[in-house]
C-alpha atoms as a PDB file:
ATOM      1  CA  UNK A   1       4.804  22.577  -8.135  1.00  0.00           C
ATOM      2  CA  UNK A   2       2.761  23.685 -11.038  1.00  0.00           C
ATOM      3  CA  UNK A   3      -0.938  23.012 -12.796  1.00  0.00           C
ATOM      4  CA  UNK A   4      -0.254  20.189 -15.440  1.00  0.00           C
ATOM      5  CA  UNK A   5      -0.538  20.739 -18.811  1.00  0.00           C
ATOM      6  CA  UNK A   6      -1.619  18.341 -22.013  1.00  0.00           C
ATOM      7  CA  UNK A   7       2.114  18.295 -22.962  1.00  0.00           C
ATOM      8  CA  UNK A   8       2.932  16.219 -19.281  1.00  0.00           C
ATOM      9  CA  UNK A   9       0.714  13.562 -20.830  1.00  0.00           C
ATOM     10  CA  UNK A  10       3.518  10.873 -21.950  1.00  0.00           C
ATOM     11  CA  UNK A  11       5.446  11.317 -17.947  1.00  0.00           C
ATOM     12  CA  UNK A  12       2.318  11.349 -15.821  1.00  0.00           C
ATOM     13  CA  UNK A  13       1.081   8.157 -18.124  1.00  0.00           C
ATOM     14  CA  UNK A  14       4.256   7.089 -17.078  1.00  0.00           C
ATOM     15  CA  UNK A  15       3.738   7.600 -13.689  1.00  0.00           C
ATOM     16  CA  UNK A  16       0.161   5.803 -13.579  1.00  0.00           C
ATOM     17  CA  UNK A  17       2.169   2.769 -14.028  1.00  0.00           C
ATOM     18  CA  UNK A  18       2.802   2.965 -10.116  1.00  0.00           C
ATOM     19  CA  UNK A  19      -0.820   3.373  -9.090  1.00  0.00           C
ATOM     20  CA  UNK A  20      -2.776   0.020  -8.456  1.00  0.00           C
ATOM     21  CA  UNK A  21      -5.710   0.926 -10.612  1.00  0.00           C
ATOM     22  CA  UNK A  22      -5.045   3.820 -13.198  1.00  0.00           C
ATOM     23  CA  UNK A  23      -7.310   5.234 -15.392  1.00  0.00           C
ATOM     24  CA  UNK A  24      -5.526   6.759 -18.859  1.00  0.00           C
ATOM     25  CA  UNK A  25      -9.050   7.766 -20.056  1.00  0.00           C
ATOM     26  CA  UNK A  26      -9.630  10.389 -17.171  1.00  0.00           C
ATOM     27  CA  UNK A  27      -6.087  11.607 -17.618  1.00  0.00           C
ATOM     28  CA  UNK A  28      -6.658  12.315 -21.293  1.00  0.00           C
ATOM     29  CA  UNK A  29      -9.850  13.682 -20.538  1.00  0.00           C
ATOM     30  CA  UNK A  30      -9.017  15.984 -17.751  1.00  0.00           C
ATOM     31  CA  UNK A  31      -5.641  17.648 -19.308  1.00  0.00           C
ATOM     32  CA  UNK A  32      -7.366  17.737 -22.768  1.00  0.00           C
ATOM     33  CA  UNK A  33     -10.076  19.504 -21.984  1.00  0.00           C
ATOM     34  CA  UNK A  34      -9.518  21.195 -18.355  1.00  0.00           C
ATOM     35  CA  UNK A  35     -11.584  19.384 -17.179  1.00  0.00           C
ATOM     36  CA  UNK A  36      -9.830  18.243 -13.737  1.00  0.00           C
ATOM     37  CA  UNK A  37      -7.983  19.998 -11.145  1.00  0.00           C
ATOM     38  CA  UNK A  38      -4.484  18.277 -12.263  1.00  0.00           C
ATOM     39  CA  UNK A  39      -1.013  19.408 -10.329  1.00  0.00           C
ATOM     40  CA  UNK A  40       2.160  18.050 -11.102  1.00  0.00           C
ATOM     41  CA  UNK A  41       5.322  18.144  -8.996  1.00  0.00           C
ATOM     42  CA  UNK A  42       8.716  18.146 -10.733  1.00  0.00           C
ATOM     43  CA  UNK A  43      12.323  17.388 -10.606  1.00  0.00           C
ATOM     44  CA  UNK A  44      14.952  19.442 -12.778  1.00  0.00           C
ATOM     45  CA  UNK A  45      11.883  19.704 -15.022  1.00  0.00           C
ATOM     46  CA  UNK A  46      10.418  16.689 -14.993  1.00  0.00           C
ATOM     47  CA  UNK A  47       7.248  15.409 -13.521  1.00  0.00           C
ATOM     48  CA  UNK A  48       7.656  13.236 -11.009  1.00  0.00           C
ATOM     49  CA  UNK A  49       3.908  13.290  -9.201  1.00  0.00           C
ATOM     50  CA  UNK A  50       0.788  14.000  -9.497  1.00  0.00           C
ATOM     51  CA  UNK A  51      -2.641  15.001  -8.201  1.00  0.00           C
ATOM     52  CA  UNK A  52      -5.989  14.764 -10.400  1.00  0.00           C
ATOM     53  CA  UNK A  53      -9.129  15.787  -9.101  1.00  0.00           C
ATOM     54  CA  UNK A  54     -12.274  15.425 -10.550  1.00  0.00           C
ATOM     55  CA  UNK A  55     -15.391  18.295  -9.781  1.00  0.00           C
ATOM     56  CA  UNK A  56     -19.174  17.204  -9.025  1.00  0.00           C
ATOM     57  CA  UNK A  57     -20.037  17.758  -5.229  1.00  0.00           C
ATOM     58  CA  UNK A  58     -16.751  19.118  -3.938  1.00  0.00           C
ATOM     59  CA  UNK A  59     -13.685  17.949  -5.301  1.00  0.00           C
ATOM     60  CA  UNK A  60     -12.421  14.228  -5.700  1.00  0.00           C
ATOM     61  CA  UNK A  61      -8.843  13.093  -5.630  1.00  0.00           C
ATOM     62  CA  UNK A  62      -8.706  10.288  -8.200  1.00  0.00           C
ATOM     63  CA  UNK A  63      -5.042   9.985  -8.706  1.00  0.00           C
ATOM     64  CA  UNK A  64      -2.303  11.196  -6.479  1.00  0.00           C
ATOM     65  CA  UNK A  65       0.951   9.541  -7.211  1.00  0.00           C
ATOM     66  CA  UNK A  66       4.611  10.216  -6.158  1.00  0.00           C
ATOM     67  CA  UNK A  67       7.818   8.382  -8.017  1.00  0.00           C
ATOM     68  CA  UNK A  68       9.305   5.877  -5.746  1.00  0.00           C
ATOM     69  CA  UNK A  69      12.599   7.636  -5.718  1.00  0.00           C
ATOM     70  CA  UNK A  70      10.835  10.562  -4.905  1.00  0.00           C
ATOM     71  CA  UNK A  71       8.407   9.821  -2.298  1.00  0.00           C
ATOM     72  CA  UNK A  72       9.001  10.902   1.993  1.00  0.00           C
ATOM     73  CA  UNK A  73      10.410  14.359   0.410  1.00  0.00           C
ATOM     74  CA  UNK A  74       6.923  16.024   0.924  1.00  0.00           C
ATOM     75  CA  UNK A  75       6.114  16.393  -2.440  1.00  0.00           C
ATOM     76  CA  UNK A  76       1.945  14.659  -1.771  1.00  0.00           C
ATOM     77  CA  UNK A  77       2.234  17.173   1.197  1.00  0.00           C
ATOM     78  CA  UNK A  78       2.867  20.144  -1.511  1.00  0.00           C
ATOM     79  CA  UNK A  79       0.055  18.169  -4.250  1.00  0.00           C
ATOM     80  CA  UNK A  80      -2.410  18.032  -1.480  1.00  0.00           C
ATOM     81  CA  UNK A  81      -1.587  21.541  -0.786  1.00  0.00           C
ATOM     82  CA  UNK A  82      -1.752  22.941  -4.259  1.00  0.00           C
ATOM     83  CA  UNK A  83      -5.245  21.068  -4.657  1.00  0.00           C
ATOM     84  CA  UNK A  84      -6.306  22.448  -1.090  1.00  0.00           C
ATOM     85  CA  UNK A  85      -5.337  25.981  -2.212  1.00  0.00           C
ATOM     86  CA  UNK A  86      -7.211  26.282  -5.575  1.00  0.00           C
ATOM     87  CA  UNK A  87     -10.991  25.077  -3.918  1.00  0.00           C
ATOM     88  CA  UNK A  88     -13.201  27.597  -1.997  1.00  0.00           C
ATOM     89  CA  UNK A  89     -13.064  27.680   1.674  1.00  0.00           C
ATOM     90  CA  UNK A  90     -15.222  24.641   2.613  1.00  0.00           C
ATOM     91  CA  UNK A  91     -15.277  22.558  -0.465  1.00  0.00           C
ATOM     92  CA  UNK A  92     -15.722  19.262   0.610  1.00  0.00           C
ATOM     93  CA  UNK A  93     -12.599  16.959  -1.168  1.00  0.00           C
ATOM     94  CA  UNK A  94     -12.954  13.477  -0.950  1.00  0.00           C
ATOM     95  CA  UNK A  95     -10.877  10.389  -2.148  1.00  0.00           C
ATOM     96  CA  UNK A  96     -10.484   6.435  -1.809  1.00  0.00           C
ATOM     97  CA  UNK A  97      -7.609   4.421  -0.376  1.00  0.00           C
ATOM     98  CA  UNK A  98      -5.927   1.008   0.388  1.00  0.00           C
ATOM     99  CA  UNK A  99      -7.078   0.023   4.128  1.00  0.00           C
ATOM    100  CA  UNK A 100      -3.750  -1.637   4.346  1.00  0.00           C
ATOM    101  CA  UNK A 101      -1.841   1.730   3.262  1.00  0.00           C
ATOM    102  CA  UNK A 102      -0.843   3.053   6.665  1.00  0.00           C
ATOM    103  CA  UNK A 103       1.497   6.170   4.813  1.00  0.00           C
ATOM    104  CA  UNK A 104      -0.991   7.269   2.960  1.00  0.00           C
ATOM    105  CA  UNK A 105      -3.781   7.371   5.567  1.00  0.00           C
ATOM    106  CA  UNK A 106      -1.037   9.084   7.935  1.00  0.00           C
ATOM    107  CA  UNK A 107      -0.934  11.678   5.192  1.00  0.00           C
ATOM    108  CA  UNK A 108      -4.717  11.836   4.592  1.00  0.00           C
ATOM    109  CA  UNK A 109      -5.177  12.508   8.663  1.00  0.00           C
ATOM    110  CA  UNK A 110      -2.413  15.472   8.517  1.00  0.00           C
ATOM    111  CA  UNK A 111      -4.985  17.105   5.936  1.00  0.00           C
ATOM    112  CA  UNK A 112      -7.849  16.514   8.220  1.00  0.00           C
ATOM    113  CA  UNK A 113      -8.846  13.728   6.356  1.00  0.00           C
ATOM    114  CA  UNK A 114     -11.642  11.490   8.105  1.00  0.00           C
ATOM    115  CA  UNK A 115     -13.034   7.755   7.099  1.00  0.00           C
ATOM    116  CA  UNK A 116     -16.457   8.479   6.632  1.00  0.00           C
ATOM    117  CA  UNK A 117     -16.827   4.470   5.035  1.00  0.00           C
ATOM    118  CA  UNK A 118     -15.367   1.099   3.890  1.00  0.00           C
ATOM    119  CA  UNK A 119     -15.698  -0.526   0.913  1.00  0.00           C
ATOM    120  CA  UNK A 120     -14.653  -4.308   0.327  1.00  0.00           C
ATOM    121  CA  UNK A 121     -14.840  -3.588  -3.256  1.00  0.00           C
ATOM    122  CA  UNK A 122     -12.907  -0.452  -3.869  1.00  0.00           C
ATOM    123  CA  UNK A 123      -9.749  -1.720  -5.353  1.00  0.00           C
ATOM    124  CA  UNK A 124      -9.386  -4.855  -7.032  1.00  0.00           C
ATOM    125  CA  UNK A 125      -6.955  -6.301  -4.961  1.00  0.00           C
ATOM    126  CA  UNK A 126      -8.984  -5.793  -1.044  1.00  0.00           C
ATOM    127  CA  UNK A 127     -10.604  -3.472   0.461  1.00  0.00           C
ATOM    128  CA  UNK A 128     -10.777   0.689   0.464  1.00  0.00           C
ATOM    129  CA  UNK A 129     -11.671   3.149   2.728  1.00  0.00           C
ATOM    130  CA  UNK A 130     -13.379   6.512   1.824  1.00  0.00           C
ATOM    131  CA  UNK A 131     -12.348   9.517   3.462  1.00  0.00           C
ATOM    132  CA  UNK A 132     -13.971  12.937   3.545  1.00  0.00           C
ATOM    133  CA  UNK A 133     -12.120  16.735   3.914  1.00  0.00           C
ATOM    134  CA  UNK A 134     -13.094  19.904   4.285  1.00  0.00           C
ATOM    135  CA  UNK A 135     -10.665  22.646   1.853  1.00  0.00           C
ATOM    136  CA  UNK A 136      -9.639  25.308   4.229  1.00  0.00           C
ATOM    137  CA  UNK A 137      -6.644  27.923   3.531  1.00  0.00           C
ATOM    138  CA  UNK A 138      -3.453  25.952   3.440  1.00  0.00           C
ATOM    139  CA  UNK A 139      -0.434  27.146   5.789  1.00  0.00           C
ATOM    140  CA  UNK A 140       2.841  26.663   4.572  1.00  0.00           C
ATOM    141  CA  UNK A 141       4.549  25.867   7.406  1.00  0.00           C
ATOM    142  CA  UNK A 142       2.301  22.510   8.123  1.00  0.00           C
ATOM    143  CA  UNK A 143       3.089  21.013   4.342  1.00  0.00           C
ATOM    144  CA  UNK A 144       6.703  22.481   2.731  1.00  0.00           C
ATOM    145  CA  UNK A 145       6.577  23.530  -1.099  1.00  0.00           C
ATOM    146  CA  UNK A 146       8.375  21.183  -3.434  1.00  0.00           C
ATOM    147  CA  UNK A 147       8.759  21.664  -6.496  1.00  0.00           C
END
């Protein structure tokens, strides 16, 4: 686990190719100027996941993706973590997700994740749910380190 850096650009644009609606624009953005909160998990070197959050009131995840042949290792458990870890104490984190994407909510709930609201027109192909956090110190135990 490690901060991302501009020269992770060509595998995490690689990696958007998995999410359902990417956005290339905020990934150049946020590793070419700093601008996001961006943690990358890797695998004899290489990247294969990654959390970008955006600042503004609190903290928004905007992209968390895991590799298929990756994912159920705990590696969004250590992203999650690594995001949780760099905000203040009480920094609200928010983020958007399928309704229909039961692992992912199961995740969001471990991190004390809450729906707070539904929105039919959150992705393009149904309906999202937004769900609210509150950043509090991260134990280990709870969420295993991956690289």
């Amino acid at each position: 686990m490690r901060r991302a850096t501009p020269a992770d650009r060509p595998a995490l644009s690689a990696l958007q190719s998995f999410l359902p609606e990417p956005s290339p624009e905020l990934l150049d953005r946020g590793l070419a100027a700093g601008a996001c909160e961006a943690f990358v998990s890797t695998a004899d070197g290489a990247p294969v996941g990654y959390l970008l959050a955006v600042g503004g009131d609190g903290a928004h995840v905007a992209e968390l993706v895991v590799a298929p042949g990756f994912r159920r290792e705990g590696r969004a458990s250590s992203l999650l973590s690594a995001l949780f870890a760099s905000l203040d104490p009480g920094t609200r984190v928010t983020l958007a997700v399928s309704a229909d994407n039961g692992a992912a909510l199961a995740l969001y709930r471990g991190f004390g994740f809450r729906v707070v609201g539904r929105r039919q027109d959150a992705f393009a192909d149904g309906a999202g749910l937004s769900l609210v956090a509150t950043a509090r110190p991260v134990r280990s135990k709870s969420h295993p380190s991956r690289s």
